[in-house]
Protein backbone atom coordinates (compact mmCIF):
# COMPACT_ATOMS: atom_id res chain seq x y z
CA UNK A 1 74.96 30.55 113.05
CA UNK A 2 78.15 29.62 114.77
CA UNK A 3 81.10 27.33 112.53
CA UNK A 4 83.11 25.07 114.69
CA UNK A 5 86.31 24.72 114.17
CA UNK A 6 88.22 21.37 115.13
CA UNK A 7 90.02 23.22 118.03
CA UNK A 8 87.00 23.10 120.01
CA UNK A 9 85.68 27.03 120.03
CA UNK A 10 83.34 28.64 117.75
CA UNK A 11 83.44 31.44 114.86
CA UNK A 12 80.52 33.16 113.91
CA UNK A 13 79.57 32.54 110.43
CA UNK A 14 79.85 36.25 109.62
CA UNK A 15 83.38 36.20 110.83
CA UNK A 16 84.41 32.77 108.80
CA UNK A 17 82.82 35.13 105.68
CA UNK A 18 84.71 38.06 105.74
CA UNK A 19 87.79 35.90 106.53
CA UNK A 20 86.77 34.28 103.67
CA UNK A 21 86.42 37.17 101.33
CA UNK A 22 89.38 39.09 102.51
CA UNK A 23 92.11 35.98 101.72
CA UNK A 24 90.78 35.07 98.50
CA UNK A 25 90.96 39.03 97.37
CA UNK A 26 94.13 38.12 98.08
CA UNK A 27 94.64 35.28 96.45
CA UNK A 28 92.75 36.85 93.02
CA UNK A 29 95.24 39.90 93.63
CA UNK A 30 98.27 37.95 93.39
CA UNK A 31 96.84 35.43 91.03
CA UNK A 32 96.36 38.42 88.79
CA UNK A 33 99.98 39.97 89.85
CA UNK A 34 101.07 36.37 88.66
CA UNK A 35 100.02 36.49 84.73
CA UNK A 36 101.03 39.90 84.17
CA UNK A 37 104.42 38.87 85.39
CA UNK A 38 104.46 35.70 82.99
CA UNK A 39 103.31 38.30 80.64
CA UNK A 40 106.24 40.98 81.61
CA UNK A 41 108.43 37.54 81.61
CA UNK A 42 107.82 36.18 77.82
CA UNK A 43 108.29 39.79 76.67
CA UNK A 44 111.65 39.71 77.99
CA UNK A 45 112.03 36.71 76.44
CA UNK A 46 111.18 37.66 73.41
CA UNK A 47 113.23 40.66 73.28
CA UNK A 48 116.21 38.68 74.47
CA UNK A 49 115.82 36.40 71.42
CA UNK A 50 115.71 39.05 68.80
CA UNK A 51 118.28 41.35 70.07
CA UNK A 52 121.42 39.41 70.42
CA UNK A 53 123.14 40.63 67.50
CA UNK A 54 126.85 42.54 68.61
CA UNK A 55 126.19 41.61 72.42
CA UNK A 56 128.62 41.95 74.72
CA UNK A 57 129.54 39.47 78.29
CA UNK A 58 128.18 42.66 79.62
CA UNK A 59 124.85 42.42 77.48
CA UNK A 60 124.48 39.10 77.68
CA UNK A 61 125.31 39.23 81.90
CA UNK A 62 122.30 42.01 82.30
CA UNK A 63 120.36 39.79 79.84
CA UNK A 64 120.59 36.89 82.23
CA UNK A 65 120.52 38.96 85.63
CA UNK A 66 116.88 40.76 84.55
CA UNK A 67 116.32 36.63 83.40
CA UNK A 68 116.59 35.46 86.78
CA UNK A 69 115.46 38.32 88.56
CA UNK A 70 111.99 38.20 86.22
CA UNK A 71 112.20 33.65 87.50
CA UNK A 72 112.47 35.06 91.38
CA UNK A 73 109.58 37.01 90.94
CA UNK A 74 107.83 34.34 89.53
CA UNK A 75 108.33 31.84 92.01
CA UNK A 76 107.94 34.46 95.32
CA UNK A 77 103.95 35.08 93.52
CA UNK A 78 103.75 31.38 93.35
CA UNK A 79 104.67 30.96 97.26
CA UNK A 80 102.68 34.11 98.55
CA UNK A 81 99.49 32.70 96.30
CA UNK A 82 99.71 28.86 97.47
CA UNK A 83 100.45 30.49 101.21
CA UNK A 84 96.85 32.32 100.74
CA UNK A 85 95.55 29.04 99.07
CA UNK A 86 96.58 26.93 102.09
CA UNK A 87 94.69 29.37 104.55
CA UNK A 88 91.64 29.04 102.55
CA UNK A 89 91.87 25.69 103.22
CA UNK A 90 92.44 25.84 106.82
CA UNK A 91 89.55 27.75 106.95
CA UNK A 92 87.33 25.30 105.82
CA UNK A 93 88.36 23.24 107.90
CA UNK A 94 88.15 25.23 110.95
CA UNK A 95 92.05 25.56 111.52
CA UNK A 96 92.62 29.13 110.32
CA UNK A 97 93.48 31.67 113.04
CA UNK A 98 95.54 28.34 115.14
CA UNK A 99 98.70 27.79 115.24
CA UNK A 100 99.93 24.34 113.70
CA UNK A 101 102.63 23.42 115.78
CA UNK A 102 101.12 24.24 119.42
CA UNK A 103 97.22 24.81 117.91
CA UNK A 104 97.13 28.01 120.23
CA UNK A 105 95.29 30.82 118.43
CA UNK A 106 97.68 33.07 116.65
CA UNK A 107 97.22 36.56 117.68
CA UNK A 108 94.85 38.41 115.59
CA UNK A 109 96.94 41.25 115.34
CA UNK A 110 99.50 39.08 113.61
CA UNK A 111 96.63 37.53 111.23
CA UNK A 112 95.64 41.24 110.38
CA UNK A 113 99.70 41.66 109.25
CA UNK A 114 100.04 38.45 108.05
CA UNK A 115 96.85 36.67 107.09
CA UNK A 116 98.28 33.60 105.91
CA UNK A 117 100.68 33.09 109.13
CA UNK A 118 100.07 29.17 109.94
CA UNK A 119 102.32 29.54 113.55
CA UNK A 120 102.16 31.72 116.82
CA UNK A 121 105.13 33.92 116.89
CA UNK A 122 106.71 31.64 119.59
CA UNK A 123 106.32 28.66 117.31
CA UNK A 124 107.43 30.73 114.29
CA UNK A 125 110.78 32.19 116.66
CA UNK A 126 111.60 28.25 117.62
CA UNK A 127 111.87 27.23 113.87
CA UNK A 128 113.47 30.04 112.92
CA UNK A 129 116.31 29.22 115.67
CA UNK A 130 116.45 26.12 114.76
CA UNK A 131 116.86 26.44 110.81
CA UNK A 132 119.86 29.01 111.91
């Protein structure tokens, strides 16, 4: 069975599958990733809380430094996850693998590196010039 996609070719249904499977392992593995981080993160918390007693600005500026280092992570497994989230959904809808600012097909090679890429590397080199 073939699955049309809205750019007008076909993807076997095995194909869509395995797509399929392979970016929602990867969305479990950093959903996963995710809690044990908010895990890692209230533990620092709550050692921050009870061990303030004869701190130092030295103390208290590693205190916040691991503080906001343990929010970056946070936020970075947040992006990566909804990035993986938003392929699933492009998949469905028969988008995945095509580029969303020319809807060329992104080069599998870069898919295989970078499964949730959403832009051809020309598209992706044209923002980036831009945003500089």
């Amino acid at each position: 069975m073939l699955v049309h996609d809205t750019v007008g070719t076909a993807r076997p249904e095995a194909e869509v599958d395995q797509i399929r499977l392979a970016l929602q392992a990867r969305y479990d593995d950093l959903s996963a990733e995710y809690e044990q981080a908010v895990q890692q993160s209230q533990v620092l918390r709550l050692v921050e809380v009870g061990d303030t007693a004869g701190d130092d600005q030295a103390d208290s500026g590693t205190k916040t430094a691991e503080r906001d280092t343990a929010q970056s992570l946070l936020r970075t497994i947040l992006d990566r996850r909804a990035q993986f989230e938003h392929a699933l959904a492009r998949l469905s809808e028969g988008t995945y693998g095509y580029c969303e600012g020319c809807t060329d097909p992104i080069p599998v090679e870069r898919l295989e590196i970078f499964p949730a890429a959403t832009s051809c590397v020309g598209c992706k080199q044209t923002r980036e010039r831009r945003a500089a």
